[in-house]
N, C-alpha and C. Protein backbone atom coordinates (compact mmCIF):
# COMPACT_ATOMS: atom_id res chain seq x y z
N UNK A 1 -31.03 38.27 -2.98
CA UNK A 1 -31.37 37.04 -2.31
C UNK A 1 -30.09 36.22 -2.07
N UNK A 2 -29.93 35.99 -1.23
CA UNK A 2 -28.98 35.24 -0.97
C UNK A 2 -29.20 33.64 -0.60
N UNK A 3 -27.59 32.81 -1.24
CA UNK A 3 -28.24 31.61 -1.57
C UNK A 3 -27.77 30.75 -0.43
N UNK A 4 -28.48 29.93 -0.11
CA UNK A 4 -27.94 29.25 1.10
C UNK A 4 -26.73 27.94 0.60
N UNK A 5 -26.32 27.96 -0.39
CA UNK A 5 -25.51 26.61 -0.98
C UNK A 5 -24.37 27.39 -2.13
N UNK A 6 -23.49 26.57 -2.58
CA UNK A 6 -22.57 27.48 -4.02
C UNK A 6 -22.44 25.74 -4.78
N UNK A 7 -22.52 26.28 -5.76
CA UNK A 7 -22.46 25.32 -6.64
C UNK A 7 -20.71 25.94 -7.47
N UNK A 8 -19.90 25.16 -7.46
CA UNK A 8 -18.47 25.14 -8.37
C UNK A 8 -17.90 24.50 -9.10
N UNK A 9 -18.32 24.91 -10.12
CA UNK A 9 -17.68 23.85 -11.53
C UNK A 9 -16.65 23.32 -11.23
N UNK A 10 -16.31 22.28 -11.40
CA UNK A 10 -14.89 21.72 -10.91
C UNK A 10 -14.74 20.01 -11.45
N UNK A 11 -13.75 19.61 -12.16
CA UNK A 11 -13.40 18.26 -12.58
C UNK A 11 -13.60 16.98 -11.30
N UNK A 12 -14.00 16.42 -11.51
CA UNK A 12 -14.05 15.32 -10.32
C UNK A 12 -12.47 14.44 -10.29
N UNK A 13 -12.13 14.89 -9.16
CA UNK A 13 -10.66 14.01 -9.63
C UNK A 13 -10.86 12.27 -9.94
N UNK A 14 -9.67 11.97 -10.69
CA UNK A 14 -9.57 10.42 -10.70
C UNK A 14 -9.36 9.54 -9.90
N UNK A 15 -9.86 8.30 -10.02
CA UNK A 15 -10.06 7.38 -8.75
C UNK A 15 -8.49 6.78 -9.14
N UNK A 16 -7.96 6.99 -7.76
CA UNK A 16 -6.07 6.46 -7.80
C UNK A 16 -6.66 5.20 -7.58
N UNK A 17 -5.91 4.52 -8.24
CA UNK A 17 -6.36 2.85 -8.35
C UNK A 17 -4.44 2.54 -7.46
N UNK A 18 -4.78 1.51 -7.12
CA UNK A 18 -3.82 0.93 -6.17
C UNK A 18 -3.60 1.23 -4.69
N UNK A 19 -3.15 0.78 -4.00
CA UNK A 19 -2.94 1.25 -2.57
C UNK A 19 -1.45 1.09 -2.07
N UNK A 20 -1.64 1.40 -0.72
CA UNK A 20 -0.70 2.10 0.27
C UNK A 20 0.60 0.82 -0.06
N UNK A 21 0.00 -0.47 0.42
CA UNK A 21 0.44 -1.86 0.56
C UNK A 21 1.06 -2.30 -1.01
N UNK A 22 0.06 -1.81 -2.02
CA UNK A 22 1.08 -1.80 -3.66
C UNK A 22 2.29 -1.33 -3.89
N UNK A 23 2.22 -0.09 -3.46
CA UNK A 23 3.44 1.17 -3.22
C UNK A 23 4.54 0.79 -2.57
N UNK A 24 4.06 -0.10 -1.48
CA UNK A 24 5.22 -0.08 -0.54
C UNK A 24 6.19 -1.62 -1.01
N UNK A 25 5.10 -2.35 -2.11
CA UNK A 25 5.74 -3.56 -2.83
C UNK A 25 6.54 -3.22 -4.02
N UNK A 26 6.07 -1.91 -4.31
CA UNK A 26 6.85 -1.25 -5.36
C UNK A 26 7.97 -0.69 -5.55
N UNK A 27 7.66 -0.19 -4.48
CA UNK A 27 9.31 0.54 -3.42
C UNK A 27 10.27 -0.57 -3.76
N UNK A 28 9.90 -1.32 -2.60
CA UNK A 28 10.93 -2.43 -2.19
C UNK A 28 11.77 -3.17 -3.79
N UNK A 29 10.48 -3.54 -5.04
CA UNK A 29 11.27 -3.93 -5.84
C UNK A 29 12.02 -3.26 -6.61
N UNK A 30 11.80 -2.05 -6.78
CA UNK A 30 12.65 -1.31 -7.30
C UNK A 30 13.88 -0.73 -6.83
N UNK A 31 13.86 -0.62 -4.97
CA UNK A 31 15.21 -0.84 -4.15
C UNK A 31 16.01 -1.65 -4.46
N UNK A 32 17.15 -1.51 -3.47
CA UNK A 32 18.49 -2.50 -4.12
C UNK A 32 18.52 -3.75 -2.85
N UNK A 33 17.89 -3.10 -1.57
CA UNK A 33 17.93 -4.05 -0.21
C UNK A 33 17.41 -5.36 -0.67
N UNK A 34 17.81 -6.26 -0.24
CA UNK A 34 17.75 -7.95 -0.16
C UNK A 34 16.25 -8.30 0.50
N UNK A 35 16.13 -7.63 1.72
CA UNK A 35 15.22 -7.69 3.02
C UNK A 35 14.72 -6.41 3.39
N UNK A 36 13.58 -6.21 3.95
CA UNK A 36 13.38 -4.71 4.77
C UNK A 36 11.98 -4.73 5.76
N UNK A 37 12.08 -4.12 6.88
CA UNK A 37 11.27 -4.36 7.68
C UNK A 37 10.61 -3.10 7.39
N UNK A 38 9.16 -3.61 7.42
CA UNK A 38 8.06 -2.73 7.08
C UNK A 38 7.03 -2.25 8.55
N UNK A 39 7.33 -0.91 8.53
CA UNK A 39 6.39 -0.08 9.35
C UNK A 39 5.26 0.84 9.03
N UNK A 40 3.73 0.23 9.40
CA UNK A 40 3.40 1.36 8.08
C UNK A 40 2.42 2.33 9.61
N UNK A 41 2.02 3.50 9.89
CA UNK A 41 1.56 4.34 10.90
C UNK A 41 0.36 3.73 10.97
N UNK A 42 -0.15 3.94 12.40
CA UNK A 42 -1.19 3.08 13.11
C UNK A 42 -1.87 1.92 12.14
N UNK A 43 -1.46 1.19 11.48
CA UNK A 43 -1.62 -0.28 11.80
C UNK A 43 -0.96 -1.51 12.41
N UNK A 44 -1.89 -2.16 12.52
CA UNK A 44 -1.63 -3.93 13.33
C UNK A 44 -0.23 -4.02 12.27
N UNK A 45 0.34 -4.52 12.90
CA UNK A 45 0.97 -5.78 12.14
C UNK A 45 0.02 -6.56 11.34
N UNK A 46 -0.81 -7.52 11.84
CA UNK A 46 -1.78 -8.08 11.10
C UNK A 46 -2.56 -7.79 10.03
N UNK A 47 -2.84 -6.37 10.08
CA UNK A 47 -3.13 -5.61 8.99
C UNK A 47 -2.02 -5.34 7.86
N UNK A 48 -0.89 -5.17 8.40
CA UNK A 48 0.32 -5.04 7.51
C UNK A 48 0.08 -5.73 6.78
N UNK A 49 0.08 -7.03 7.38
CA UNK A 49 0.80 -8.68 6.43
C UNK A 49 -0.05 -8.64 5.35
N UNK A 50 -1.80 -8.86 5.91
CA UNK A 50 -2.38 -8.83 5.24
C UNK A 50 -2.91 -8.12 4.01
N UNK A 51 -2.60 -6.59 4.55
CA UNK A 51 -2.49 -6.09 3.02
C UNK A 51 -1.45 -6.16 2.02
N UNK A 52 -0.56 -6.40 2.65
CA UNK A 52 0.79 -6.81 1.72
C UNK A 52 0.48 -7.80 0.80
N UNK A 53 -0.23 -9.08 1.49
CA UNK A 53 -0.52 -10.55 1.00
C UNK A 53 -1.46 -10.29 -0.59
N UNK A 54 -2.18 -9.54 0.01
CA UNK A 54 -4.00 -9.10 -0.80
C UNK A 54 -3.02 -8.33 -2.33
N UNK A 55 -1.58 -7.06 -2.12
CA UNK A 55 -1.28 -6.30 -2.98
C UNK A 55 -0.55 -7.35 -3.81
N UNK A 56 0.34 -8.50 -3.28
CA UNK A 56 1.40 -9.11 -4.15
C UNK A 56 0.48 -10.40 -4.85
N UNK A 57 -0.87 -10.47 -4.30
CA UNK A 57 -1.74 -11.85 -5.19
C UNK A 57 -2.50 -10.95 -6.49
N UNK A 58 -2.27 -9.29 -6.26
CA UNK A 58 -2.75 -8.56 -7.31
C UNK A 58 -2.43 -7.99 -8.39
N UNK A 59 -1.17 -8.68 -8.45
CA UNK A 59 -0.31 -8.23 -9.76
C UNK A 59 1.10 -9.36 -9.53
N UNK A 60 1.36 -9.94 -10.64
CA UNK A 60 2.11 -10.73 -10.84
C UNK A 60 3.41 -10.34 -11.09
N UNK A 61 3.95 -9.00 -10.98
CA UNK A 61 4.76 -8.52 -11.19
C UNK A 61 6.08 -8.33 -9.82
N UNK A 62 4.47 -8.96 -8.66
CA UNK A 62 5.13 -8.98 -7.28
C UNK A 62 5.49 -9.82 -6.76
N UNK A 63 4.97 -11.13 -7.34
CA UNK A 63 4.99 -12.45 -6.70
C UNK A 63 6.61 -12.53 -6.71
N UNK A 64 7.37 -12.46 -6.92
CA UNK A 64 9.20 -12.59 -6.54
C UNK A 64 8.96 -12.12 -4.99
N UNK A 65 8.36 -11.20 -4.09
CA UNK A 65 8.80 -10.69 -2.73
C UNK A 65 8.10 -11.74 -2.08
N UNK A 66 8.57 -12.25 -0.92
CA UNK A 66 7.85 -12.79 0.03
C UNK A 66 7.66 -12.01 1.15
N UNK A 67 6.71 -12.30 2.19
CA UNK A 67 5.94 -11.53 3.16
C UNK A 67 6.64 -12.24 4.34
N UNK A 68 7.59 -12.27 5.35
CA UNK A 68 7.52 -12.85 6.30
C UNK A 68 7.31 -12.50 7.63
N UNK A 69 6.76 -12.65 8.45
CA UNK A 69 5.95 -12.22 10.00
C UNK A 69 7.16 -12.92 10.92
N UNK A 70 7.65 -12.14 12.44
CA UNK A 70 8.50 -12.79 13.10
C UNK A 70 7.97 -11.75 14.28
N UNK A 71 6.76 -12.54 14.92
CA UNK A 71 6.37 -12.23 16.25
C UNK A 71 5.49 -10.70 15.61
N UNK A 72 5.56 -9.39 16.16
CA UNK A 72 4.85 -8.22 15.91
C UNK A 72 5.63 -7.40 14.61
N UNK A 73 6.70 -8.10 13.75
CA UNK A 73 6.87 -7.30 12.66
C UNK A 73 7.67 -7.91 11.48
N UNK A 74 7.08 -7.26 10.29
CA UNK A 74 6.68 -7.36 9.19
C UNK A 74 8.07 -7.60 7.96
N UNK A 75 8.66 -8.38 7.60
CA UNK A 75 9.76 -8.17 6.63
C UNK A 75 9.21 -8.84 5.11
N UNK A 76 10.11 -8.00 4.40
CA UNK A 76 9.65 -7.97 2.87
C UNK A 76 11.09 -8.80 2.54
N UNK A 77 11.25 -9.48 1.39
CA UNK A 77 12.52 -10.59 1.03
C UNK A 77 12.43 -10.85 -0.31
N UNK A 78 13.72 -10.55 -1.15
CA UNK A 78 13.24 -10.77 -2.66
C UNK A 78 14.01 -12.14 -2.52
């Protein structure tokens, strides 16, 4: 008889806690650059800022970078 489905034991991976916008605040502080303009693939600008804004109010470890916007792009500033 053959089964129409497979069942495969397998670990459920772990939920990666943090995001794209954490990483890229993480980067930067652990870099040596002063400033750096941030490009991240098909998003807004607006989306940039904003997730940037949402990652550095989520850990206090970030609040030293500021976020600054100048027309369509994105710079990071310790």
């Amino acid at each position: 008889m053959d089964a129409k489905f497979k069942l495969i034991p397998e670990e459920i991976p772990p939920i990666r806690k943090g995001s794209l916008y954490e990483d890229v605040l993480a980067s930067f502080v652990r870099g040596k650059a002063k400033t750096a303009r941030v490009e991240v693939a098909k998003r807004k600008p607006d989306t940039v800022q904003q997730g940037l804004i949402k990652a550095r109010a989520a850990d206090p470890k970030l609040a030293e970078v500021s976020i600054v916007r100048r027309g369509d792009l994105v710079y990071l500033k310790k």
